[in-house]
C-alpha atoms as a PDB file:
ATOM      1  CA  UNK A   1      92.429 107.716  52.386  1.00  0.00           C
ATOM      2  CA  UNK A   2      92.621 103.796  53.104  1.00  0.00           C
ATOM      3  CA  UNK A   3      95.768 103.023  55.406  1.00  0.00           C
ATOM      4  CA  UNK A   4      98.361 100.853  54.063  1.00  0.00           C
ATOM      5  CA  UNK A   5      98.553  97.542  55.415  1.00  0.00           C
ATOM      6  CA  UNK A   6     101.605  96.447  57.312  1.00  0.00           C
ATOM      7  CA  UNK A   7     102.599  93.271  55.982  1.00  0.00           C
ATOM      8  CA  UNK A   8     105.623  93.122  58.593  1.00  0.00           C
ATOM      9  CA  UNK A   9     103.127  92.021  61.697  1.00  0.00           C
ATOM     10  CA  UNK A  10     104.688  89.094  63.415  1.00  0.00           C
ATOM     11  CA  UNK A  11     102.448  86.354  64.955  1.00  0.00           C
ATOM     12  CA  UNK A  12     102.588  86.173  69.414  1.00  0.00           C
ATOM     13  CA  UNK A  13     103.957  82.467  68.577  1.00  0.00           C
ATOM     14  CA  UNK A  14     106.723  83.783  66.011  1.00  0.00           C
ATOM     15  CA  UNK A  15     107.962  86.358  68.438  1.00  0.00           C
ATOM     16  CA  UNK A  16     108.354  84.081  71.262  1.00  0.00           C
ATOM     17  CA  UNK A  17     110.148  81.452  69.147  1.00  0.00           C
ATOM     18  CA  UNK A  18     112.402  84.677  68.098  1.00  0.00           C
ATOM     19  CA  UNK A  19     112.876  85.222  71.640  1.00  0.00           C
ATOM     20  CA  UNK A  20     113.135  82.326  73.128  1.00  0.00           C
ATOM     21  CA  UNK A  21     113.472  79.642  70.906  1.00  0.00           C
ATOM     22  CA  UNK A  22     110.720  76.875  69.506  1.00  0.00           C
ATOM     23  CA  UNK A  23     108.748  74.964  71.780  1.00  0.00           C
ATOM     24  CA  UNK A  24     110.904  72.315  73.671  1.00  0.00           C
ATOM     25  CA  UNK A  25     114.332  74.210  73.933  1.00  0.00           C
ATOM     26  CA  UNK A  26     115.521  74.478  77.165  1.00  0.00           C
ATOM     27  CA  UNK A  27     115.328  78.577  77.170  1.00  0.00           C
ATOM     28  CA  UNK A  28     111.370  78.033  75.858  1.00  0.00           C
ATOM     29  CA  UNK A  29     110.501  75.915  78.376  1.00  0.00           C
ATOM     30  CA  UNK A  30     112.235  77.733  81.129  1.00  0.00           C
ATOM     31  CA  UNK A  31     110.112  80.815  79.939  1.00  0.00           C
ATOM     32  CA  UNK A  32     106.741  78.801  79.270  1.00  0.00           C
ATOM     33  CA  UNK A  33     107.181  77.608  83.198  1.00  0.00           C
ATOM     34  CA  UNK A  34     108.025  81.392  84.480  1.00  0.00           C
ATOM     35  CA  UNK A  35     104.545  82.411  82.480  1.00  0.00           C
ATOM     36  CA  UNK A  36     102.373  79.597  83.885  1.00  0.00           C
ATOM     37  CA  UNK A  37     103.680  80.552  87.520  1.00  0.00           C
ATOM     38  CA  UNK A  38     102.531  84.285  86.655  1.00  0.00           C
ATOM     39  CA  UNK A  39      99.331  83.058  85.903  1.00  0.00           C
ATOM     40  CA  UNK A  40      98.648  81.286  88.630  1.00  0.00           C
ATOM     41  CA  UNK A  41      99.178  84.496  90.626  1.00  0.00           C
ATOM     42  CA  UNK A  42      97.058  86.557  88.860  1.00  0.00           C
ATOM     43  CA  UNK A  43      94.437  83.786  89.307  1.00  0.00           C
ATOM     44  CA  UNK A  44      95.174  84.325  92.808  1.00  0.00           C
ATOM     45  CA  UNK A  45      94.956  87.880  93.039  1.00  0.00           C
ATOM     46  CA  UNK A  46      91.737  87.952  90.769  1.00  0.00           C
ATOM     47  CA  UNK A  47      89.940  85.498  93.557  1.00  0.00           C
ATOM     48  CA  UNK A  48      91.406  86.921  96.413  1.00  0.00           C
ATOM     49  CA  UNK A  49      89.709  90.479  94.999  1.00  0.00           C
ATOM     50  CA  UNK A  50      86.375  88.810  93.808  1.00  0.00           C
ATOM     51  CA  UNK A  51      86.030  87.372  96.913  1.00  0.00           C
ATOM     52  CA  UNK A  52      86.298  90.716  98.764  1.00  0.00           C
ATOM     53  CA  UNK A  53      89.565  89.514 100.772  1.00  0.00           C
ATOM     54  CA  UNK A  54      92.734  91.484 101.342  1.00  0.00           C
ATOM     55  CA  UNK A  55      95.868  89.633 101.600  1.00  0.00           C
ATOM     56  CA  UNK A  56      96.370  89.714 105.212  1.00  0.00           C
ATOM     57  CA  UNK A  57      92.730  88.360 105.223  1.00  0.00           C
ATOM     58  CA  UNK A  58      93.138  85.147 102.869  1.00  0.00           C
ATOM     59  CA  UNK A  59      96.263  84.480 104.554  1.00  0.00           C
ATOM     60  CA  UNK A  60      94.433  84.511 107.729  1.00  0.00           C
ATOM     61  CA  UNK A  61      92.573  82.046 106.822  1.00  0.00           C
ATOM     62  CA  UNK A  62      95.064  80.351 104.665  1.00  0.00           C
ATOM     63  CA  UNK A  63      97.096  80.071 107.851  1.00  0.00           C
ATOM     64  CA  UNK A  64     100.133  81.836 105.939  1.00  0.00           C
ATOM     65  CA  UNK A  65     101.293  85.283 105.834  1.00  0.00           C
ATOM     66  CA  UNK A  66     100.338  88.588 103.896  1.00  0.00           C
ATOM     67  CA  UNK A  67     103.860  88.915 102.811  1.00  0.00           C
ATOM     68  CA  UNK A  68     103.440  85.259 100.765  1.00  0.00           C
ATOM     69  CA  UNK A  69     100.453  85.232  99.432  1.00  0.00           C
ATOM     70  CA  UNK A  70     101.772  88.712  98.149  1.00  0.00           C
ATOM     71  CA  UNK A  71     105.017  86.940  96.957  1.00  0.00           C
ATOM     72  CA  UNK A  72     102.541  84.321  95.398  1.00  0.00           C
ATOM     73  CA  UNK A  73     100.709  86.983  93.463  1.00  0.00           C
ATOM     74  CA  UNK A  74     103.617  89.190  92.283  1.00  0.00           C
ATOM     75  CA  UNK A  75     105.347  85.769  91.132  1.00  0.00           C
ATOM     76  CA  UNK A  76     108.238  86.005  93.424  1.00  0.00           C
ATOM     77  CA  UNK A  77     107.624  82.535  95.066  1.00  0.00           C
ATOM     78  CA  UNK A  78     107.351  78.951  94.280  1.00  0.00           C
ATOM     79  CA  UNK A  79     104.287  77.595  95.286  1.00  0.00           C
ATOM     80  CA  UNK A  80     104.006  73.935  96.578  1.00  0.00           C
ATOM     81  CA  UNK A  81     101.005  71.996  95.849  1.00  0.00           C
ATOM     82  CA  UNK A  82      99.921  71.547  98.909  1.00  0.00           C
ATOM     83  CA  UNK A  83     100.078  75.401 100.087  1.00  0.00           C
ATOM     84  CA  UNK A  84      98.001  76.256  97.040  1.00  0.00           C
ATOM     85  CA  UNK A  85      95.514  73.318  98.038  1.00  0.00           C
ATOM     86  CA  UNK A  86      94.804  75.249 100.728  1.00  0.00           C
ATOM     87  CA  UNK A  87      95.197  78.582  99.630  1.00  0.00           C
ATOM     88  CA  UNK A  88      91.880  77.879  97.301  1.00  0.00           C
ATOM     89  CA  UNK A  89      90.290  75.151  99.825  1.00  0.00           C
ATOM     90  CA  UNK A  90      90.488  77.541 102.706  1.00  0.00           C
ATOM     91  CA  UNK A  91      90.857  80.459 101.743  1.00  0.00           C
ATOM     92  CA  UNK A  92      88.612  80.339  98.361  1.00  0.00           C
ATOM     93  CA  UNK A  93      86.275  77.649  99.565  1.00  0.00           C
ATOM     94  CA  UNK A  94      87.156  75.971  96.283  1.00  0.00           C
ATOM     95  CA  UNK A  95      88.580  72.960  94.968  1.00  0.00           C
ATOM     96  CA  UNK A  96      91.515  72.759  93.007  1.00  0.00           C
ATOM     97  CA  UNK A  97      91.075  70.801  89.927  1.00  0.00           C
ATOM     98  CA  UNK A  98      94.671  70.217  87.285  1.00  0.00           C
ATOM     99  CA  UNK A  99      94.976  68.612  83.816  1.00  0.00           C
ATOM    100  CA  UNK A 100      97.777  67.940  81.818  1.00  0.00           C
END
């Protein structure tokens, strides 16, 4: 017996503009923002474990402390540019390369 299809699947891109608005509203953007800084922690926390490192180790030799770069990955904190520089410089041995 062949399933019935469920013609009442909404798109990723349809829910978020359900939730938050289209692309450009203020509560979109303010979302889109909050999701790119999440990312950028998990990117964090996936080097920081590939690279055998715990976080009171990277921040060692980050010259921060455990409790930030554990802020950074749990997306509690802002990051400036310059800290995460360093964070993948030093700590990563890395360079940090951005497009817009």
């Amino acid at each position: 017996m062949k399933k019935p299809i469920n013609n009442n699947l909404t798109s990723f891109e349809d829910h978020l503009n359900q939730q938050y608005g289209k692309r450009g509203t203020p509560e979109r953007e303010k979302f889109e923002e909050g999701f790119e800084a999440f990312k950028l922690g998990a990117m964090i926390q996936e080097l920081r474990i590939e690279s055998g490192l715990t976080q009171q180790q990277l921040a060692d030799k980050c010259g921060t402390t455990k409790t930030y770069i554990s802020r950074i990955e749990n997306n509690a904190s802002d990051i400036r540019l310059s800290t995460l520089m360093r964070i993948v410089r030093e700590g990563f041995g890395r360079h940090l390369r951005l497009s817009i």
